[in-house]
Protein backbone atom coordinates (compact mmCIF):
# COMPACT_ATOMS: atom_id res chain seq x y z
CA UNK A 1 26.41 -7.90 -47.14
CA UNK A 2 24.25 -9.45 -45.13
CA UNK A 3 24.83 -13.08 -43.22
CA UNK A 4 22.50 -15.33 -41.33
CA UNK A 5 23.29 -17.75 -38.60
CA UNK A 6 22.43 -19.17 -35.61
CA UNK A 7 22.84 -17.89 -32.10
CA UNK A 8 21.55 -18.98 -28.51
CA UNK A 9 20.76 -16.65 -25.77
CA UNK A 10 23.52 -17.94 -22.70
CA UNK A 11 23.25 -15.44 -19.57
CA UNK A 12 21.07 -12.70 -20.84
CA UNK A 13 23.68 -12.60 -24.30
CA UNK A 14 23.04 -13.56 -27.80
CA UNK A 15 26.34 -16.13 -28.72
CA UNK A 16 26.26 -16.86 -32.25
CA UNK A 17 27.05 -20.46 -33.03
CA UNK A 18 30.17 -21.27 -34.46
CA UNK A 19 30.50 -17.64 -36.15
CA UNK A 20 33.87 -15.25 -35.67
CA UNK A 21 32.40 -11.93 -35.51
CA UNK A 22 34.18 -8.47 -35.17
CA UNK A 23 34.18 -6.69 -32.04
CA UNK A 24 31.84 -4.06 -32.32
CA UNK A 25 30.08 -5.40 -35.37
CA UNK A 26 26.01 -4.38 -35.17
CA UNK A 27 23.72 -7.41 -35.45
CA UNK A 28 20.21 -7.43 -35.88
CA UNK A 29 17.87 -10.34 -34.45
CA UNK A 30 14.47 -11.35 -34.74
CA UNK A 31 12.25 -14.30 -32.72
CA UNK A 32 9.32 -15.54 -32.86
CA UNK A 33 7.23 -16.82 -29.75
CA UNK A 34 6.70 -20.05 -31.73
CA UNK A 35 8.62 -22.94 -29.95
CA UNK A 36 9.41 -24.75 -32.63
CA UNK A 37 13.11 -24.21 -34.02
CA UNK A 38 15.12 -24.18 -37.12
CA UNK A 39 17.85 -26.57 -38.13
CA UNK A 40 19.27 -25.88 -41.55
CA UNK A 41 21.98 -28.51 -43.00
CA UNK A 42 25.35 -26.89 -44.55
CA UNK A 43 23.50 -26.88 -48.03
CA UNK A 44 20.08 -25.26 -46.79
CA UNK A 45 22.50 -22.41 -45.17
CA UNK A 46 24.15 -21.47 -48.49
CA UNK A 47 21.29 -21.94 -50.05
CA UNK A 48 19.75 -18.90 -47.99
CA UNK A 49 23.15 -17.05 -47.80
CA UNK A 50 22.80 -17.14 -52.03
CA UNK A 51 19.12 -15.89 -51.21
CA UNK A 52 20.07 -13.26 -49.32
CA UNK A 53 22.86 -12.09 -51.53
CA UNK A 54 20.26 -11.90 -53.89
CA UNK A 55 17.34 -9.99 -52.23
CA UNK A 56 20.46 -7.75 -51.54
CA UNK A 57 21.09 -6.59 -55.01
CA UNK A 58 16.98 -6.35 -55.51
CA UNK A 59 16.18 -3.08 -55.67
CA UNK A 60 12.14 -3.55 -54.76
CA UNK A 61 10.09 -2.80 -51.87
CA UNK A 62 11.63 -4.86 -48.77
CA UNK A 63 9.72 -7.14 -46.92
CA UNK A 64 8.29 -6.64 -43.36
CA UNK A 65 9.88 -8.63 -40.98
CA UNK A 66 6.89 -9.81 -39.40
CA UNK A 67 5.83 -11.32 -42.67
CA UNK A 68 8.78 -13.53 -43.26
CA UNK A 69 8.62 -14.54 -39.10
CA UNK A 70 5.32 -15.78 -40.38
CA UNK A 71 7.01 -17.41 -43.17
CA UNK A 72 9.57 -19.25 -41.22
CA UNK A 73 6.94 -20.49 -38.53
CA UNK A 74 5.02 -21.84 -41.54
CA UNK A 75 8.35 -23.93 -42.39
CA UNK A 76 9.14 -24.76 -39.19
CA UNK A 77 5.72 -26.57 -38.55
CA UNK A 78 6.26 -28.03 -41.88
CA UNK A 79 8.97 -30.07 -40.92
């Protein structure tokens, strides 16, 4: 399953806001050079979490990453 949250880089390492994580556990990041960031309410992050969950079970052709950076810079200047 895959999870989304928020981290901040303190000292060189990635400390993920407010989220109990298993030693060891593998993440995957991605940033964008845009300086604009992201706040999502508690709604708008299970809202994506039921997203996710969902493009999980899809079976299609998976999206390039650099296309949905784009996408999130796009909402990002939208609000």
């Amino acid at each position: 399953m895959t999870r989304v949250f928020s981290a901040r880089v303190q000292g060189g390492v990635i400390v993920a806001d407010g989220q109990d994580l298993p030693e060891g556990l593998t993440v995957t990041g991605a940033t964008s050079e845009s300086a604009a960031e992201i706040a999502l309410d508690p709604a708008e992050l299970a809202e994506l979490d039921r997203a996710i969950a969902e493009a999980d079970a899809d079976t299609s052709e998976p999206v390039p990453n650099e296309q949905v950076l784009v996408a999130l810079d796009r909402l990002a200047e939208s609000r």
